[in-house]
Structures are given as C-alpha cells and as structure tokens.
N, C-alpha and C. Protein backbone atom coordinates (compact mmCIF):
# COMPACT_ATOMS: atom_id res chain seq x y z
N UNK A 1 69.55 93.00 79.45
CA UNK A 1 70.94 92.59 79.40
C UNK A 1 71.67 93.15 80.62
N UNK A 2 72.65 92.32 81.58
CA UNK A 2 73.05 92.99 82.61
C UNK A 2 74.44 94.25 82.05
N UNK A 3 74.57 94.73 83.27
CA UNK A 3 75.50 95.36 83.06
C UNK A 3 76.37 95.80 83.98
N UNK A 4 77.89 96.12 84.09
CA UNK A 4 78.37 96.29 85.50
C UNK A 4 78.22 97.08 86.64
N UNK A 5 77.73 96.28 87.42
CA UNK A 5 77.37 96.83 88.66
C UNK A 5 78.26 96.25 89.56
N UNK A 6 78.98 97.17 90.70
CA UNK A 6 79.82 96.89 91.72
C UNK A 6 78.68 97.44 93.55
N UNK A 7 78.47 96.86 94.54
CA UNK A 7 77.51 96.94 95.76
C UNK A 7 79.03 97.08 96.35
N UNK A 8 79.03 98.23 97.78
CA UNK A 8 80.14 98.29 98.35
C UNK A 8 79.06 98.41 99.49
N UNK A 9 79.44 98.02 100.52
CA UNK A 9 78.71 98.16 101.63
C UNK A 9 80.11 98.06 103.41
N UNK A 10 80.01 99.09 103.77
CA UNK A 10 81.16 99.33 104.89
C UNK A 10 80.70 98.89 106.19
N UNK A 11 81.24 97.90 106.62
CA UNK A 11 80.69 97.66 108.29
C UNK A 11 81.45 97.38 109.39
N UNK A 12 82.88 98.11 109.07
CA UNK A 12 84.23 98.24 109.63
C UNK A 12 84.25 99.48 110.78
N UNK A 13 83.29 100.36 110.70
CA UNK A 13 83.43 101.00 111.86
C UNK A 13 84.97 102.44 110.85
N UNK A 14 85.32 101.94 110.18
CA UNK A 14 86.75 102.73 109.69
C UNK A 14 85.87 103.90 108.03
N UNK A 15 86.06 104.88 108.28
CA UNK A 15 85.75 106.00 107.12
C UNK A 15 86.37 105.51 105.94
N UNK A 16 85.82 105.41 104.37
CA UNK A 16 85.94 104.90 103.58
C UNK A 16 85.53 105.68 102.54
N UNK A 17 86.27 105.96 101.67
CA UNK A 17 85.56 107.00 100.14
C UNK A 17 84.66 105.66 99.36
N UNK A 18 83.69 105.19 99.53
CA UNK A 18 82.51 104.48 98.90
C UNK A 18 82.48 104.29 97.39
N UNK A 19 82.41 105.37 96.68
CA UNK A 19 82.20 105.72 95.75
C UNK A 19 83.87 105.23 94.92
N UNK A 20 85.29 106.37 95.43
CA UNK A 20 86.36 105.75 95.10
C UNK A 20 86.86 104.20 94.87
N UNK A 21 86.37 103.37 96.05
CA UNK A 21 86.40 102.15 95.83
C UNK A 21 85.51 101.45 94.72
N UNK A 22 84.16 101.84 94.77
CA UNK A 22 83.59 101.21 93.72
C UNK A 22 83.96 101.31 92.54
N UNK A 23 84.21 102.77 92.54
CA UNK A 23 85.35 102.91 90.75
C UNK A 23 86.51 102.40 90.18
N UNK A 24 87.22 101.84 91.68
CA UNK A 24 88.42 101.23 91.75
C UNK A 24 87.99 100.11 90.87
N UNK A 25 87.07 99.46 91.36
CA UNK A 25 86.37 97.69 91.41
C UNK A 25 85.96 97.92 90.02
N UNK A 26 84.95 98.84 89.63
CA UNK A 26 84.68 98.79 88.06
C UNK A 26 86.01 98.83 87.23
N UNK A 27 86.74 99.81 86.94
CA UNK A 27 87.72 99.91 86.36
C UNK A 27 88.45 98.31 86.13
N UNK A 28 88.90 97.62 87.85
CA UNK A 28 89.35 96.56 87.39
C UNK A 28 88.79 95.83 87.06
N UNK A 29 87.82 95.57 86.55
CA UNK A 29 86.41 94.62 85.91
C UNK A 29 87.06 94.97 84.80
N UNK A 30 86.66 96.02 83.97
CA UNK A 30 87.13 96.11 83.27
C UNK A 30 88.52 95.46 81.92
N UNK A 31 89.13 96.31 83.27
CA UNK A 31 90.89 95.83 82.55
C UNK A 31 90.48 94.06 82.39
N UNK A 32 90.29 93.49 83.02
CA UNK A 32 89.83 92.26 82.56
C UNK A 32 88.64 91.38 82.06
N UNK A 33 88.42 92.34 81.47
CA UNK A 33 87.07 91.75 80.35
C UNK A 33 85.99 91.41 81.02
N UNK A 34 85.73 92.15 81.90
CA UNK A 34 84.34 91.59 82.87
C UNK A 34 83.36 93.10 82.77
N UNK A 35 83.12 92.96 81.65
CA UNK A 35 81.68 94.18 81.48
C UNK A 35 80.75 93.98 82.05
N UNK A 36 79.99 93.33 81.64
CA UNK A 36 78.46 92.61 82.20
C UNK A 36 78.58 91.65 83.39
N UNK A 37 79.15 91.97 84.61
CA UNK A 37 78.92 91.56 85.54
C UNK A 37 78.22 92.42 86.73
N UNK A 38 78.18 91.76 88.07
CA UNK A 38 77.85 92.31 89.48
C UNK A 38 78.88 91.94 90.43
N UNK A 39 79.01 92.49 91.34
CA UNK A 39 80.30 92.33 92.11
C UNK A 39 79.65 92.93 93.52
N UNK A 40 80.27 91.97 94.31
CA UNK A 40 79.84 92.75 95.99
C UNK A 40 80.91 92.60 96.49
N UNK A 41 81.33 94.01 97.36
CA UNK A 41 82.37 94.56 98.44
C UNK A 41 82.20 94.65 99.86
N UNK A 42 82.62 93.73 100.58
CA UNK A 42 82.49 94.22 102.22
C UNK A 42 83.81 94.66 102.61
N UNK A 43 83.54 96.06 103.30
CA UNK A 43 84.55 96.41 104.01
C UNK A 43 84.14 96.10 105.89
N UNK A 44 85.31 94.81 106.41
CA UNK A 44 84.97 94.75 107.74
C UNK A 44 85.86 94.59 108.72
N UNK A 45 86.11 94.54 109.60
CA UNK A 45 86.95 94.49 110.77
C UNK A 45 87.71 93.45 110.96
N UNK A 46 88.65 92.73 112.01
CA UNK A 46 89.38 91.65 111.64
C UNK A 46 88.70 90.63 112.65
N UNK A 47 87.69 90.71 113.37
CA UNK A 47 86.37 90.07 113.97
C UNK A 47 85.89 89.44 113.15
N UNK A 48 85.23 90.59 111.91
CA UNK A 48 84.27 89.96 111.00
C UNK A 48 84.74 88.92 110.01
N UNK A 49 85.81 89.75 109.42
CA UNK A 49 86.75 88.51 108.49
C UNK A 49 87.10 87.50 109.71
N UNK A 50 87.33 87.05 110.47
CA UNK A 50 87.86 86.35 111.26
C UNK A 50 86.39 84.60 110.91
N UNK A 51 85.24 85.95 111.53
CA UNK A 51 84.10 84.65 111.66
C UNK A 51 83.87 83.91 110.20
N UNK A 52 84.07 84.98 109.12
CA UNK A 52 84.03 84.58 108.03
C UNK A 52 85.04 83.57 107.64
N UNK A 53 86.21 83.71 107.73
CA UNK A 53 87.52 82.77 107.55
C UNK A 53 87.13 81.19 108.36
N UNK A 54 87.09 81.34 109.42
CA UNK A 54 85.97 80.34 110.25
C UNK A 54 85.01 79.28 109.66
N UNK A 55 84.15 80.16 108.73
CA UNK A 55 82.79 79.60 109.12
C UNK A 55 83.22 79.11 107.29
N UNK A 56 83.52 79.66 106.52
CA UNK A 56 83.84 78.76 105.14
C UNK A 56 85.51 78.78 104.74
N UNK A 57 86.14 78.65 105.23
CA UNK A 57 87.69 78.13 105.22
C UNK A 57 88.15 76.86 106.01
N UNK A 58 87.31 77.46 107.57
CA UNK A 58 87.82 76.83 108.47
C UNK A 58 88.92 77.18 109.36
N UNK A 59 89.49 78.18 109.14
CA UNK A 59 90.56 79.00 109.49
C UNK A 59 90.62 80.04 110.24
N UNK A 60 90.95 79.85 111.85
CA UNK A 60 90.34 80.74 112.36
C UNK A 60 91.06 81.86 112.84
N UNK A 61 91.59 82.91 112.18
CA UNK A 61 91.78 83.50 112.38
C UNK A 61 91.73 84.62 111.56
N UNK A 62 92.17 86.27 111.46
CA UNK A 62 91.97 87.10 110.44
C UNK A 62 92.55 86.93 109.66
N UNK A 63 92.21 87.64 108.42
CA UNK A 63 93.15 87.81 107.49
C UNK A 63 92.63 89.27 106.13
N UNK A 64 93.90 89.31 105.63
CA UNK A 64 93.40 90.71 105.10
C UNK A 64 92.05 90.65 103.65
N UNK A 65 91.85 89.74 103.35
CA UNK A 65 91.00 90.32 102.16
C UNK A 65 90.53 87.95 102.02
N UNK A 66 89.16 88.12 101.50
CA UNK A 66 88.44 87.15 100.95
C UNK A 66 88.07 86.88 100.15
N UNK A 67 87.70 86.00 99.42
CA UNK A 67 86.84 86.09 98.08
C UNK A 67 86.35 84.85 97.85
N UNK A 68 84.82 85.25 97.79
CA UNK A 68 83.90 83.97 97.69
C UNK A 68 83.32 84.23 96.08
N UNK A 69 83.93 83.24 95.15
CA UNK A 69 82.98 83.48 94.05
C UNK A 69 81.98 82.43 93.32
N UNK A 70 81.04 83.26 93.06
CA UNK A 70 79.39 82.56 92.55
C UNK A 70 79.35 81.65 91.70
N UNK A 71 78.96 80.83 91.43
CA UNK A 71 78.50 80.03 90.30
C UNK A 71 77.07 80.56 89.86
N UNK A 72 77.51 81.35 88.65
CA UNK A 72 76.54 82.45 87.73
C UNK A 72 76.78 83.60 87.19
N UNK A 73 76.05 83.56 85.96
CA UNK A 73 76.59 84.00 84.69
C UNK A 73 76.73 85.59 84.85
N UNK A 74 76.03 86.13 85.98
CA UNK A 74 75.86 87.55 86.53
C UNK A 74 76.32 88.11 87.83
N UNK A 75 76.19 87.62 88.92
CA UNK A 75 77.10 87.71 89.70
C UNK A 75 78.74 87.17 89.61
N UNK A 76 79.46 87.90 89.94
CA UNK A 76 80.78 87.10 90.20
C UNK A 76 81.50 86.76 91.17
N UNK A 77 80.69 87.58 92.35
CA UNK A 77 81.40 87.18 93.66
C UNK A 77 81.09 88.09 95.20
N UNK A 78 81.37 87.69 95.85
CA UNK A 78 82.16 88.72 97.23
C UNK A 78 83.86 88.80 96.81
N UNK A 79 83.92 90.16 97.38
CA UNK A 79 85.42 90.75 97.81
C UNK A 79 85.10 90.88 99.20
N UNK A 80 85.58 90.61 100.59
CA UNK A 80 85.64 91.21 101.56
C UNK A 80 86.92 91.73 102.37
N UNK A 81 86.80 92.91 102.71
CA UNK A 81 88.54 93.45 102.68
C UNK A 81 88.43 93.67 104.22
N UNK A 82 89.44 93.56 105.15
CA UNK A 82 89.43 93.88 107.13
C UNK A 82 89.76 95.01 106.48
N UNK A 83 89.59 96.23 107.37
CA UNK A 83 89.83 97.40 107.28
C UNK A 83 91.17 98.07 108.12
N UNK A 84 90.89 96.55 109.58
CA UNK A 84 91.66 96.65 110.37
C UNK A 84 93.25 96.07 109.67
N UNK A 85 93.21 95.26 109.23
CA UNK A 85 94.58 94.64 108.05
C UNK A 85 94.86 95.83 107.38
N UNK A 86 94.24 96.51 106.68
CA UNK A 86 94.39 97.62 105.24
C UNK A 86 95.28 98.72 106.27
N UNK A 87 94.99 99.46 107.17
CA UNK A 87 95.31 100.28 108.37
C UNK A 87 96.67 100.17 108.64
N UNK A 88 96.67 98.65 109.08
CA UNK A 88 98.06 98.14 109.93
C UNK A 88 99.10 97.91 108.24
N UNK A 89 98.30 97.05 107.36
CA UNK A 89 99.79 96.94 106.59
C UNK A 89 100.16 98.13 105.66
N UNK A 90 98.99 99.41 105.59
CA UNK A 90 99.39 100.32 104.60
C UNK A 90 100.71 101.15 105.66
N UNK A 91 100.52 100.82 106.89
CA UNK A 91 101.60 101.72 107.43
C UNK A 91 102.69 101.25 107.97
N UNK A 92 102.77 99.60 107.79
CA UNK A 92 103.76 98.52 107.95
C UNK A 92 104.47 98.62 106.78
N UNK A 93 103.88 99.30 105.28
CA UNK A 93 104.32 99.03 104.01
C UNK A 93 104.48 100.42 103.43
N UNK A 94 104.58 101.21 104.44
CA UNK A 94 104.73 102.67 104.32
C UNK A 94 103.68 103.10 103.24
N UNK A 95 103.10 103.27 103.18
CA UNK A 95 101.94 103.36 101.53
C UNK A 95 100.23 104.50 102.41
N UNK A 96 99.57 104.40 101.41
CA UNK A 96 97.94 104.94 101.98
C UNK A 96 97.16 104.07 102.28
N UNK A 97 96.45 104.54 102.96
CA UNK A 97 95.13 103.17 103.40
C UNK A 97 94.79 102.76 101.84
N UNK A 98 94.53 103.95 101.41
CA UNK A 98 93.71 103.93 99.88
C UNK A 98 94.44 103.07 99.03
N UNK A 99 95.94 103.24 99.21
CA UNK A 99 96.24 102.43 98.24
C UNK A 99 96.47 100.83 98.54
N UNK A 100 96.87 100.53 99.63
CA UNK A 100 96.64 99.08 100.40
C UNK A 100 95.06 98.72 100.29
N UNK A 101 93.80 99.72 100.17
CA UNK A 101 92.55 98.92 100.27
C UNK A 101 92.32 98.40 98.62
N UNK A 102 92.96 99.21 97.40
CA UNK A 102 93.02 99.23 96.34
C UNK A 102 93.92 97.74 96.08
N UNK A 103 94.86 97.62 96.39
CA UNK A 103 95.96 96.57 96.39
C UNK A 103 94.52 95.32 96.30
N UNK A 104 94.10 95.20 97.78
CA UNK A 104 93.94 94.23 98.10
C UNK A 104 92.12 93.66 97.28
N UNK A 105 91.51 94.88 97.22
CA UNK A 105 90.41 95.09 96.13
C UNK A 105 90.61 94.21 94.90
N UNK A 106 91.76 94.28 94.05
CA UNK A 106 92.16 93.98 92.88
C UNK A 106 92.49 92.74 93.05
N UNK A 107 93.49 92.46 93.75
CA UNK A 107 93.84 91.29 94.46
C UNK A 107 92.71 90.16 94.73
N UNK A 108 91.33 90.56 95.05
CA UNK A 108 90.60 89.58 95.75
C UNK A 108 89.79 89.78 94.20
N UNK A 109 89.42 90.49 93.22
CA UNK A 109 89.13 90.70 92.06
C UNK A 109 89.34 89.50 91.23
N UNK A 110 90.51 89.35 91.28
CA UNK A 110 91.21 88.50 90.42
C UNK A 110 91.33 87.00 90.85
N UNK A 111 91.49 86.92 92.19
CA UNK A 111 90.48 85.61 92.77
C UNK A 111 89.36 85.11 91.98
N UNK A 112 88.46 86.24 92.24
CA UNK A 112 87.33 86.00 91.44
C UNK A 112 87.56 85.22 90.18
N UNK A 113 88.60 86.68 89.55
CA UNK A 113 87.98 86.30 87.68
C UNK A 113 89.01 84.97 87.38
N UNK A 114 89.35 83.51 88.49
CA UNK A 114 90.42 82.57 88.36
C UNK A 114 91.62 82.56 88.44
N UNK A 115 92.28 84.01 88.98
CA UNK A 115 93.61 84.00 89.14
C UNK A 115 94.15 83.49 90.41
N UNK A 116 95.21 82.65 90.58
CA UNK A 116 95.37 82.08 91.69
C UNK A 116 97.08 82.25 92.01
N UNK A 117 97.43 82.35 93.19
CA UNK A 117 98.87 82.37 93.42
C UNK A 117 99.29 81.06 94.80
N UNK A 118 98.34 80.50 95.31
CA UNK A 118 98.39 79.62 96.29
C UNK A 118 99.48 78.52 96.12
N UNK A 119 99.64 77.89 94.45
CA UNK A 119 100.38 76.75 94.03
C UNK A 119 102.12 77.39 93.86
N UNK A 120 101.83 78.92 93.47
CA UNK A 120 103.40 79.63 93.61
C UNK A 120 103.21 79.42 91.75
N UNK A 121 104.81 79.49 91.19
CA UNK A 121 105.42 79.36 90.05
C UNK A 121 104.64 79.90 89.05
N UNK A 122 104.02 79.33 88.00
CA UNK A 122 103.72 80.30 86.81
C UNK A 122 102.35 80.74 87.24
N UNK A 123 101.27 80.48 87.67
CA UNK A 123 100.46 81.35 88.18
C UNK A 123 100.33 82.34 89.20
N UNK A 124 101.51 82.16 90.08
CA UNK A 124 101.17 83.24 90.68
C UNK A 124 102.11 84.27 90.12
N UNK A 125 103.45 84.21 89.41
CA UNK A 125 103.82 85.17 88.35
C UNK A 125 102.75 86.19 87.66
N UNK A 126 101.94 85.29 87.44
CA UNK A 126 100.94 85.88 86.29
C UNK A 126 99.66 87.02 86.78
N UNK A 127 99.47 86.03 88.48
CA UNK A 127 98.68 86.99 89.18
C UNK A 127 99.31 88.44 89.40
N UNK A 128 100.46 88.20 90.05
CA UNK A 128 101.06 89.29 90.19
C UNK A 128 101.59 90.61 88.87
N UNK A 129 101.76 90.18 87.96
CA UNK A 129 101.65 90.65 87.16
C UNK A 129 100.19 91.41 86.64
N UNK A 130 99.36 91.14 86.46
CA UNK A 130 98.12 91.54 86.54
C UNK A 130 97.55 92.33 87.34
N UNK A 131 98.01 92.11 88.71
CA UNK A 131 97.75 93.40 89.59
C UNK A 131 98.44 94.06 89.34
N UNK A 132 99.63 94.47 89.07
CA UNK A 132 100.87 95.59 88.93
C UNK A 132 100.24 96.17 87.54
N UNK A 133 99.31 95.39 86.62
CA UNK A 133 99.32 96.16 85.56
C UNK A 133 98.14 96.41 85.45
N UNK A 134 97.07 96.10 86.68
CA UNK A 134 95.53 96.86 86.96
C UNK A 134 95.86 98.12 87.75
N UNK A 135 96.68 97.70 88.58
CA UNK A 135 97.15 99.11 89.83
C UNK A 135 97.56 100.43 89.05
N UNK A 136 98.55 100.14 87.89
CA UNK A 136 99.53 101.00 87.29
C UNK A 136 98.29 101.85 86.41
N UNK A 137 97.12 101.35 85.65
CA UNK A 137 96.38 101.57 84.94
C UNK A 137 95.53 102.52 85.79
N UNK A 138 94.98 102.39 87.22
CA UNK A 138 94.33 102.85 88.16
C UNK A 138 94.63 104.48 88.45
N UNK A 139 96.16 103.94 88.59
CA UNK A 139 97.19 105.20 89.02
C UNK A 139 97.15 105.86 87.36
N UNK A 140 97.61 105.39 86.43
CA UNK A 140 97.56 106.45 85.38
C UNK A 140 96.30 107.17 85.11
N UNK A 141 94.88 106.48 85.51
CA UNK A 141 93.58 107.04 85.14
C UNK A 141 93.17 108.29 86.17
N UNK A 142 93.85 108.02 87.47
CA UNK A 142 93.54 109.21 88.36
C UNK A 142 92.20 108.48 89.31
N UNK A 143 92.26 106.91 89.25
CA UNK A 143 90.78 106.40 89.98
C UNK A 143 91.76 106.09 91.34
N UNK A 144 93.09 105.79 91.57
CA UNK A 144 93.88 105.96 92.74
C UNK A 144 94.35 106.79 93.29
C-alpha cells in the first residue's frame, strides 16, 4: 500500500533546509487529505523554470513556482519553485526566503490537488483561503 512520500531535489545553486521543505510538503498533503501519495519538488533557478515554462506552457519566460500534475493514482505531481523568484519576492514582500519558498510550495500543492485561481471569483477565493489556512497550520505546528 503506498504511502506519503515527498522527493525534494535542489538544483538552484541557492542553500536550502531539504528536509524543512519536505515537511512543509508532507504536512500540506496532509491538511488536504492526500495521505497515500508521492510528490516531487524542484528547487531551480529562473533559467531553469524559464526552459521549463517554454518547453510545456509555451511561455517564455520565468516565473516563480510550476506544477505539472500526473495522471495516477500514486504520484501526484511536480512542484517546481525558482529560487531566484523566492529570494527577490521574499525581500520585495519583506518576509523570509523560508517563508516565500513555503508560500509558494503550498501554492503549487494545491495546483496539484485541483485548486485553481486563473478564472478569478469563487475559486480562486477558495484557493486562497486554503493556503492561508495550510500556512497558518504550518506556523502553529512549528514546521515554518
């Protein structure tokens, strides 16, 4: 029977607590009913997201966080987060790297598990809501 597993793998060139993030990513599995899954994390530069945005969007340029998700009952996806984005907006947004890489972690999470804010109005209410109340949960547990 599977069970949750989160793969973080860093290729941003930028120092990263590994472990912190992956607990981040379980936890928000969690809060939303995703026990028995797998989950993969790239942390990469705004190059790498760039070629990526490119090569399945079509869009060429960076951007802060991705999410490609699987069709299958065990995997659920890629998260890929720029490191170089996380850097620039945690200190554009006065905040920590940690907590901007966390933001955007959850954020691309919830991509995954069908949450969408692209159309605006009651779904993306709802997204947003959901992160404020995975983040808040994060921060009360001591995993932020």
């Amino acid at each position: 029977m599977p069970v949750l597993k989160v793969y973080v793998t860093n290729s941003s060139g930028v120092k990263a607590g590994l472990k912190k993030i992956k607990k981040a990513a379980e936890e928000s599995l969690k809060k939303i009913g995703l026990r028995k899954i797998e989950l993969s994390v790239l942390l990469t530069d705004n190059d790498g997201i760039q070629r990526l945005n490119k090569t399945y969007r079509g869009i060429d340029k960076s951007t802060d966080v991705l999410s490609f998700p699987m069709d299958d009952n065990v995997m659920l996806g890629d998260v890929v987060i720029s490191m170089d984005k996380v850097l620039a907006q945690a200190r554009e947004c006065r905040t920590t790297a940690d907590k901007e890489l966390t933001r955007l972690l959850v954020h691309g999470i919830l991509h995954l598990a069908g949450y969408d804010h692209a159309k605006g109005g009651r779904q993306a209410f709802r997204m947003r809501e959901k992160e404020k109340e995975i983040f808040k949960g994060l921060k009360r547990e001591k995993v932020l």
